[in-house]
Protein backbone atom coordinates (compact mmCIF):
# COMPACT_ATOMS: atom_id res chain seq x y z
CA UNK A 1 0.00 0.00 0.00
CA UNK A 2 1.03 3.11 -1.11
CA UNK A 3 2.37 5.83 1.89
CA UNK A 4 0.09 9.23 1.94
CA UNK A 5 1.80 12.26 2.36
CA UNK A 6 -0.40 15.47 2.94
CA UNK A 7 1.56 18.86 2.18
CA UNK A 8 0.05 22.39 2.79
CA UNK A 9 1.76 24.93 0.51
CA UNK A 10 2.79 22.60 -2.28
CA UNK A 11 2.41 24.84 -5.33
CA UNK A 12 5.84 26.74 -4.86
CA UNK A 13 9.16 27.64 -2.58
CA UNK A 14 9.93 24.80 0.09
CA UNK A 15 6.52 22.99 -0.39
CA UNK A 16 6.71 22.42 -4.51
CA UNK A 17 10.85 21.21 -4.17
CA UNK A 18 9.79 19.48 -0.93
CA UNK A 19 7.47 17.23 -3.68
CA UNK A 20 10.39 16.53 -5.97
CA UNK A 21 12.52 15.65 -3.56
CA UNK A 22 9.68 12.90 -2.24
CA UNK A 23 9.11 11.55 -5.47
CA UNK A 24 12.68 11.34 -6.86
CA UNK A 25 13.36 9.52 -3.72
CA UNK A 26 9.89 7.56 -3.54
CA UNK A 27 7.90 7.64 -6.45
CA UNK A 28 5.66 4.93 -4.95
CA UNK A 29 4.19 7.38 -2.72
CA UNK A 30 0.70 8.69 -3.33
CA UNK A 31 1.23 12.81 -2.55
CA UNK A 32 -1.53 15.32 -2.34
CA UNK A 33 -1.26 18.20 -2.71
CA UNK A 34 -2.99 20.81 -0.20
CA UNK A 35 -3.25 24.11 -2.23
CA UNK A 36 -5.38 27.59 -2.14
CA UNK A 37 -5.19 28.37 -5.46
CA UNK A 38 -6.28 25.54 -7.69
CA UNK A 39 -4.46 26.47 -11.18
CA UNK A 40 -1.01 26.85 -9.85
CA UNK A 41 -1.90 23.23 -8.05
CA UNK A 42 -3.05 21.74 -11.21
CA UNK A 43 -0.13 22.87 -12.98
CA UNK A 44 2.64 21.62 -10.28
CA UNK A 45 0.54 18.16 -10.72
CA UNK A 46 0.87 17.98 -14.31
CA UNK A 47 4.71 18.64 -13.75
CA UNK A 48 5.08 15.92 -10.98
CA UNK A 49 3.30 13.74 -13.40
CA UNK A 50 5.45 14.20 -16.27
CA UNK A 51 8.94 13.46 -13.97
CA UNK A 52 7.12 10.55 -12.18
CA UNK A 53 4.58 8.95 -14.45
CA UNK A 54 4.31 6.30 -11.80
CA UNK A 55 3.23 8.32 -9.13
CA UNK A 56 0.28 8.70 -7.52
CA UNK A 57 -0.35 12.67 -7.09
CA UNK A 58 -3.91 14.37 -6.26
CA UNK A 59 -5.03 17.93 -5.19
CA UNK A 60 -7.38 18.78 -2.55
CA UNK A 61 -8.24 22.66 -2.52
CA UNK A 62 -7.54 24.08 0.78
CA UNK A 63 -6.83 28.01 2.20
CA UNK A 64 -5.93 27.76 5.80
CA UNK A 65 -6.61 31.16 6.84
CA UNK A 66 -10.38 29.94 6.31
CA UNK A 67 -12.03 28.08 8.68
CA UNK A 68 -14.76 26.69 5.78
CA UNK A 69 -12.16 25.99 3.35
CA UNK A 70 -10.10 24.04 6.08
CA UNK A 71 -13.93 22.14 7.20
CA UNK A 72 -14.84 21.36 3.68
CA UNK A 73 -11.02 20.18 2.74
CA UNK A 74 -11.32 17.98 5.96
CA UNK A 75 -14.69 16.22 4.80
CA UNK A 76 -13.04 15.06 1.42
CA UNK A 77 -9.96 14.38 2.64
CA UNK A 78 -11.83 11.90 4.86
CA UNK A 79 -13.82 10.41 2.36
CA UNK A 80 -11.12 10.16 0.02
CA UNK A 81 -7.95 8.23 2.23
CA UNK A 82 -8.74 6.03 5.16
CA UNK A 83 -5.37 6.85 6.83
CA UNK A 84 -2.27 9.43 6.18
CA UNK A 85 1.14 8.79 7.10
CA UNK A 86 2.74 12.62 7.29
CA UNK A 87 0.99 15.54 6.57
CA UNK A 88 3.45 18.59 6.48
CA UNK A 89 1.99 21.82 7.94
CA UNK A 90 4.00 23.78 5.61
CA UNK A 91 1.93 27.14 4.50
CA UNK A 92 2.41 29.84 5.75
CA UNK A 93 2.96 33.72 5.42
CA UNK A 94 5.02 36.99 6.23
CA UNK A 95 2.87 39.77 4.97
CA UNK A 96 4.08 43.31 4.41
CA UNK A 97 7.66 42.39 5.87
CA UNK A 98 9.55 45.43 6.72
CA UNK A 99 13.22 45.67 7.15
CA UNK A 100 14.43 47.50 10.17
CA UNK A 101 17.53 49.61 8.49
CA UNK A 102 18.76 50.80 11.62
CA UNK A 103 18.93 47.44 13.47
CA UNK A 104 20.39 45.91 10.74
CA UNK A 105 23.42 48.78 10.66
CA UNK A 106 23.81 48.35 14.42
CA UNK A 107 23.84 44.41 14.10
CA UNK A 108 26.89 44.52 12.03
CA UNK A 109 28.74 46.15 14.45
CA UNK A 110 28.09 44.42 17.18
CA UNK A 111 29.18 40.75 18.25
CA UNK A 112 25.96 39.24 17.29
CA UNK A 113 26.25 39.61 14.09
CA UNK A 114 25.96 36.26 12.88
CA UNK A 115 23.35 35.76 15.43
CA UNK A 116 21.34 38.19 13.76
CA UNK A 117 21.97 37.24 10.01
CA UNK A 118 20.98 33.57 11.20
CA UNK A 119 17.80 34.18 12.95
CA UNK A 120 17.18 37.98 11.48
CA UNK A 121 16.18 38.69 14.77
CA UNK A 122 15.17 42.02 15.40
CA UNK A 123 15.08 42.84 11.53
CA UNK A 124 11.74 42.42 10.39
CA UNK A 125 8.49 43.60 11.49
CA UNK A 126 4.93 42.53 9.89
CA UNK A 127 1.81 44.10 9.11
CA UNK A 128 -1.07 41.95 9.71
CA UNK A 129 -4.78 41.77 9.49
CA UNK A 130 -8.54 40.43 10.50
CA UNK A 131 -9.57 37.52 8.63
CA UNK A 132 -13.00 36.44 7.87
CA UNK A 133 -13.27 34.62 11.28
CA UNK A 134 -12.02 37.41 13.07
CA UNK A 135 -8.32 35.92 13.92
CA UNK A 136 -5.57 37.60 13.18
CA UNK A 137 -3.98 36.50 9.57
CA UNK A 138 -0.93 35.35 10.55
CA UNK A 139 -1.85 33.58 13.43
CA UNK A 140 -4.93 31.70 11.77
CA UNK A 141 -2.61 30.77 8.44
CA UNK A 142 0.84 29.60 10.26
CA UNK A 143 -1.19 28.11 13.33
CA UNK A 144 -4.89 27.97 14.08
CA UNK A 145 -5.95 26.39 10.64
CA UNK A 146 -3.38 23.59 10.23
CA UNK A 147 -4.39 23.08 14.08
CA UNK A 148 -8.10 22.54 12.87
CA UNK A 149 -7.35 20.55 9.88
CA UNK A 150 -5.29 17.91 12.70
CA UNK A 151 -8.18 17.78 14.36
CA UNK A 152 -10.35 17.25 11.83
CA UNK A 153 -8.02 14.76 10.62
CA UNK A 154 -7.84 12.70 13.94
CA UNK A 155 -9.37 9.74 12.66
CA UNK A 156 -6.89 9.39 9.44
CA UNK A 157 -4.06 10.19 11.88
CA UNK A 158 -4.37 8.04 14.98
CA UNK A 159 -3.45 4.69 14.69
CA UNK A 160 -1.70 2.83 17.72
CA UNK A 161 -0.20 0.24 15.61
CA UNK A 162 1.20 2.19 12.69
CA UNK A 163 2.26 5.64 13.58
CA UNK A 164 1.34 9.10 11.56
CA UNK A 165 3.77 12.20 11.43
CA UNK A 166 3.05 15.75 11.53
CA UNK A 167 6.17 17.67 10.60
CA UNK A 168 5.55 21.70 10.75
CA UNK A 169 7.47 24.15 8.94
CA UNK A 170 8.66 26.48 12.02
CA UNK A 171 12.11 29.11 11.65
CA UNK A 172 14.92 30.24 13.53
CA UNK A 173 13.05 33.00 14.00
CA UNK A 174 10.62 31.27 16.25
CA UNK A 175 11.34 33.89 19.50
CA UNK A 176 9.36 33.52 23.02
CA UNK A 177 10.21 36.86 23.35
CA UNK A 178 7.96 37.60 20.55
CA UNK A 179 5.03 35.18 22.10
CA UNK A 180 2.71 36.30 25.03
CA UNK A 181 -0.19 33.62 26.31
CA UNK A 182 -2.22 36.54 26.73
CA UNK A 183 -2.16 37.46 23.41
CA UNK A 184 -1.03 34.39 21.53
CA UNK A 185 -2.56 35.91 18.14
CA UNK A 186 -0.39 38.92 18.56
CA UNK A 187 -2.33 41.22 17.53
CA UNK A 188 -0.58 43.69 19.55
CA UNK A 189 2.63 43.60 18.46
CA UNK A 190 4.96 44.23 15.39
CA UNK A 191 6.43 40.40 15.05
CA UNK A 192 3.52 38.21 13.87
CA UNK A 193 5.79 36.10 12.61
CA UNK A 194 7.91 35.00 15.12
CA UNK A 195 4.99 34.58 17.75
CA UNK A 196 3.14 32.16 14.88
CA UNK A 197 6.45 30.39 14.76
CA UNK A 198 6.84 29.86 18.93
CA UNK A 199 3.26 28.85 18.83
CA UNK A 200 3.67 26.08 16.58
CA UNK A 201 6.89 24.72 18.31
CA UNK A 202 4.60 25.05 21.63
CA UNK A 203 1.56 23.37 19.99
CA UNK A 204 3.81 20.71 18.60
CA UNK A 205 5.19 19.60 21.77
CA UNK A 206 1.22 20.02 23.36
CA UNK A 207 0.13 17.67 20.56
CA UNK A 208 2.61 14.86 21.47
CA UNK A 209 1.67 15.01 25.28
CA UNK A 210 -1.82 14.27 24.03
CA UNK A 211 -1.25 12.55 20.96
CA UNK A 212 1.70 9.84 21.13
CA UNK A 213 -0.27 7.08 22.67
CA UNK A 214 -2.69 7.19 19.99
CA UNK A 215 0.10 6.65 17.37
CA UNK A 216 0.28 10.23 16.11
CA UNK A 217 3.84 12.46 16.74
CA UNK A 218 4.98 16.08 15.68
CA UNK A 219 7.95 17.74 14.76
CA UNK A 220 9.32 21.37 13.99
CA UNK A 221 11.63 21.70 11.56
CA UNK A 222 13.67 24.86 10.10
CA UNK A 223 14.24 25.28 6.52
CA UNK A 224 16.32 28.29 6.59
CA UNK A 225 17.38 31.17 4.52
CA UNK A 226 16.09 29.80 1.24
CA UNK A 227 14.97 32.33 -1.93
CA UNK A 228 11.34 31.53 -2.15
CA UNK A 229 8.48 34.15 -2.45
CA UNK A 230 8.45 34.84 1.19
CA UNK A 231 11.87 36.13 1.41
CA UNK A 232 11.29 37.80 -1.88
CA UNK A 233 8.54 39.51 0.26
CA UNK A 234 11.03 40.71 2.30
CA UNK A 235 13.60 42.08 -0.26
CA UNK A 236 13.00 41.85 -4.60
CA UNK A 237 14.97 38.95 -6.25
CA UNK A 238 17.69 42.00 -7.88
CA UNK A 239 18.77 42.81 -4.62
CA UNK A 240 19.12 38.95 -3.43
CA UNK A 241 20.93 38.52 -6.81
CA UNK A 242 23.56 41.76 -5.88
CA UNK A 243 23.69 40.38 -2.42
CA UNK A 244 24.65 36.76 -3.35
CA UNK A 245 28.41 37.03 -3.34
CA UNK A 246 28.46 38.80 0.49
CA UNK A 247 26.17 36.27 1.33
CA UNK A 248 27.96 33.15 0.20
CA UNK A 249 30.80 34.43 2.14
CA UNK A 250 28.47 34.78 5.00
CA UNK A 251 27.62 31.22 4.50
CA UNK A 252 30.93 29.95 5.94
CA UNK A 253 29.68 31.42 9.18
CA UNK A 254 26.22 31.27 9.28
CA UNK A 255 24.27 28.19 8.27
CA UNK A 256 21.35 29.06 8.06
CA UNK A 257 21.64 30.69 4.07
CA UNK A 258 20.09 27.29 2.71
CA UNK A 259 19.53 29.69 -0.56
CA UNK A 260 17.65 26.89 -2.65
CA UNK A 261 14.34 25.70 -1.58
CA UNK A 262 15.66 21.86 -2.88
CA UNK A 263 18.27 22.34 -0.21
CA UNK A 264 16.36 24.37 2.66
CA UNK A 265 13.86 20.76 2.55
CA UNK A 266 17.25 18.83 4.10
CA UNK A 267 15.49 18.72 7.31
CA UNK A 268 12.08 17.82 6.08
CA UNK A 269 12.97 15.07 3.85
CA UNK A 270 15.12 13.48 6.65
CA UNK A 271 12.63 13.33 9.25
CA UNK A 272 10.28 11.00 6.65
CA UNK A 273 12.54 8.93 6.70
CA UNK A 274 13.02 8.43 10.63
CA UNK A 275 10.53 6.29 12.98
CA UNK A 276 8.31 9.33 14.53
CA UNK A 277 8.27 7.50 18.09
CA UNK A 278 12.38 7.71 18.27
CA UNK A 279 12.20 11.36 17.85
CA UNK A 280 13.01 13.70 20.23
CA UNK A 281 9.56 16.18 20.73
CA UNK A 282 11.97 19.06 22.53
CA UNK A 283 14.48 19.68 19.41
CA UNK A 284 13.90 21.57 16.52
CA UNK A 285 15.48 20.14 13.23
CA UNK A 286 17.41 22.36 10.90
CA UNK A 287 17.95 22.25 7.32
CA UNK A 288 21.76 23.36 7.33
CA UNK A 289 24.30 24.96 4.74
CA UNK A 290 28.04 25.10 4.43
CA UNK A 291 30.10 27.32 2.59
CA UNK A 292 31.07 24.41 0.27
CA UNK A 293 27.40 24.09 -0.55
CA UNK A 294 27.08 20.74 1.27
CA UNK A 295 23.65 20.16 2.81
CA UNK A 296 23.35 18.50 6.47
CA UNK A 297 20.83 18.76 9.68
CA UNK A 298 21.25 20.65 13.13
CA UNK A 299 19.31 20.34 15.83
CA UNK A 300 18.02 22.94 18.56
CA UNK A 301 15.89 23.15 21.68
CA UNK A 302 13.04 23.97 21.80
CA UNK A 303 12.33 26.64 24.29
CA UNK A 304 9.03 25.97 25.21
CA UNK A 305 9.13 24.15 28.55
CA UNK A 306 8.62 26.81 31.01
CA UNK A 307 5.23 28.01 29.65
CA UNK A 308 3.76 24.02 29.36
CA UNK A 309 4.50 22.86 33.00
């Protein structure tokens, strides 16, 4: 029987290489494809297609900064599949990113430097919005929906005797300085961002506390620096492009400048390929860079403990 694989966010960036990488590994997997916008979907399945002709690829049409979108995509999901091995909670956004100038001149002269270029903490601020359902947009994309589709999902996802994997697309940037429990949604502050991304490395470990006996187990994951359209958000493509030599240099210092999308899904294809229950729940898995260009996996804490005892 053919392994399911679920992925959120599969039309482009990490989510579309994340696909190829599956298939030219695995083309006996069946993949599905969990996309908003149902032409660029049908077009990334015809290209799958034509690479793997023996795979098994379908769409389901899903926007999870809408409750009834993520309801509706549950209900066929459910009568489609009778189980799914891995879903990966991959969308996600960064809307109106702005880049702090003055931080960023102070941050290379200081001794964090690298710190800062790693993580870009306290470099970029968000706007953010109301959605239909009254959340905040940020929160209900990166967070709340995938939350409700898992939930939705349960009874494709718990099974004792063969386990299912959530792995979640989370960042270096995940900061519980930028999370309050008071207002988890953040609709007070200017990092919407970074508080979605500490929220899902809280929820993930939450969801193995009450998950793991029922066969189901979650892990964050890091990508890094990788040129996809969110970090085009952030800066265009020409200025990436005059950057490129400073930041390949960088690279040798900082491992986090993944650059490609193929090689920012190091740490997402390598957890498939691990038994979920001999994971640790508490470490964050990074999709690493070094200045050779060689792709490997870090691993990192995740800070969450004091705010779940």
């Amino acid at each position: 029987m053919r392994k399911v694989v679920l992925i959120t966010g599969a039309s482009s960036g990490i989510g579309l290489a994340l696909c190829k990488r599956l298939l030219a590994e695995d083309d006996e997997l069946h993949l599905c494809l969990a996309c908003r916008n149902r032409n660029k979907a049908e077009a990334v399945h015809a290209t799958l297609l034509a690479s793997h002709p023996t795979a098994e690829v379908t769409i389901v049409q899903v926007d999870v900064s809408n409750l009834q979108s993520v309801f509706r995509a549950s209900k066929e999901l459910k009568q489609r599949f009778q189980r799914l091995d891995c879903i990966y909670l991959n969308a996600g956004i960064m809307p109106n990113p702005q880049l702090n100038i003055k931080a960023l001149f102070f941050g290379l002269f200081s001794r964090k430097v690298i710190h800062m270029f790693s993580t870009a903490e306290g470099l970029l601020t968000q706007g953010d919005k109301i959605t239909a359902d009254g959340l905040q947009e940020v929160f209900e994309t990166n967070v709340f929906g995938h939350f409700i589709l898992i939930r939705e999902l349960e009874p494709l996802l718990c099974h004792s005797d063969s386990p299912s994997q959530l792995i979640w697309t989370s960042s270096r940037n995940a900061r519980k300085s930028n999370f309050s429990l008071e207002d988890f949604q953040h609709s007070k502050g200017k990092e919407p961002y970074s508080s979605s991304k500490y929220a899902t490395d809280l929820l993930s470990v939450a969801l193995n506390r009450n998950f793991n006996q029922q066969g189901l187990y979650s892990n964050v994951v890091c990508p890094g620096t990788a040129l996809t359209n969110l970090t085009y958000g952030i800066l265009p493509p020409f200025i990436w492009t005059l950057l490129m030599p400073a930041i390949l240099l960088l690279r040798f210092f900082a491992n986090a400048f993944t650059l490609t999308p193929y090689n920012g899904t190091e740490a997402l294809v390598w957890l498939f390929h691990q038994k979920p229950e001999s994971l640790n729940p508490l470490i964050k898995y990074l999709s690493a860079t070094t200045g050779f260009g060689r792709n490997y996996i870090m691993t990192q804490k995740v800070s969450v403990l004091a705010l779940l005892h």
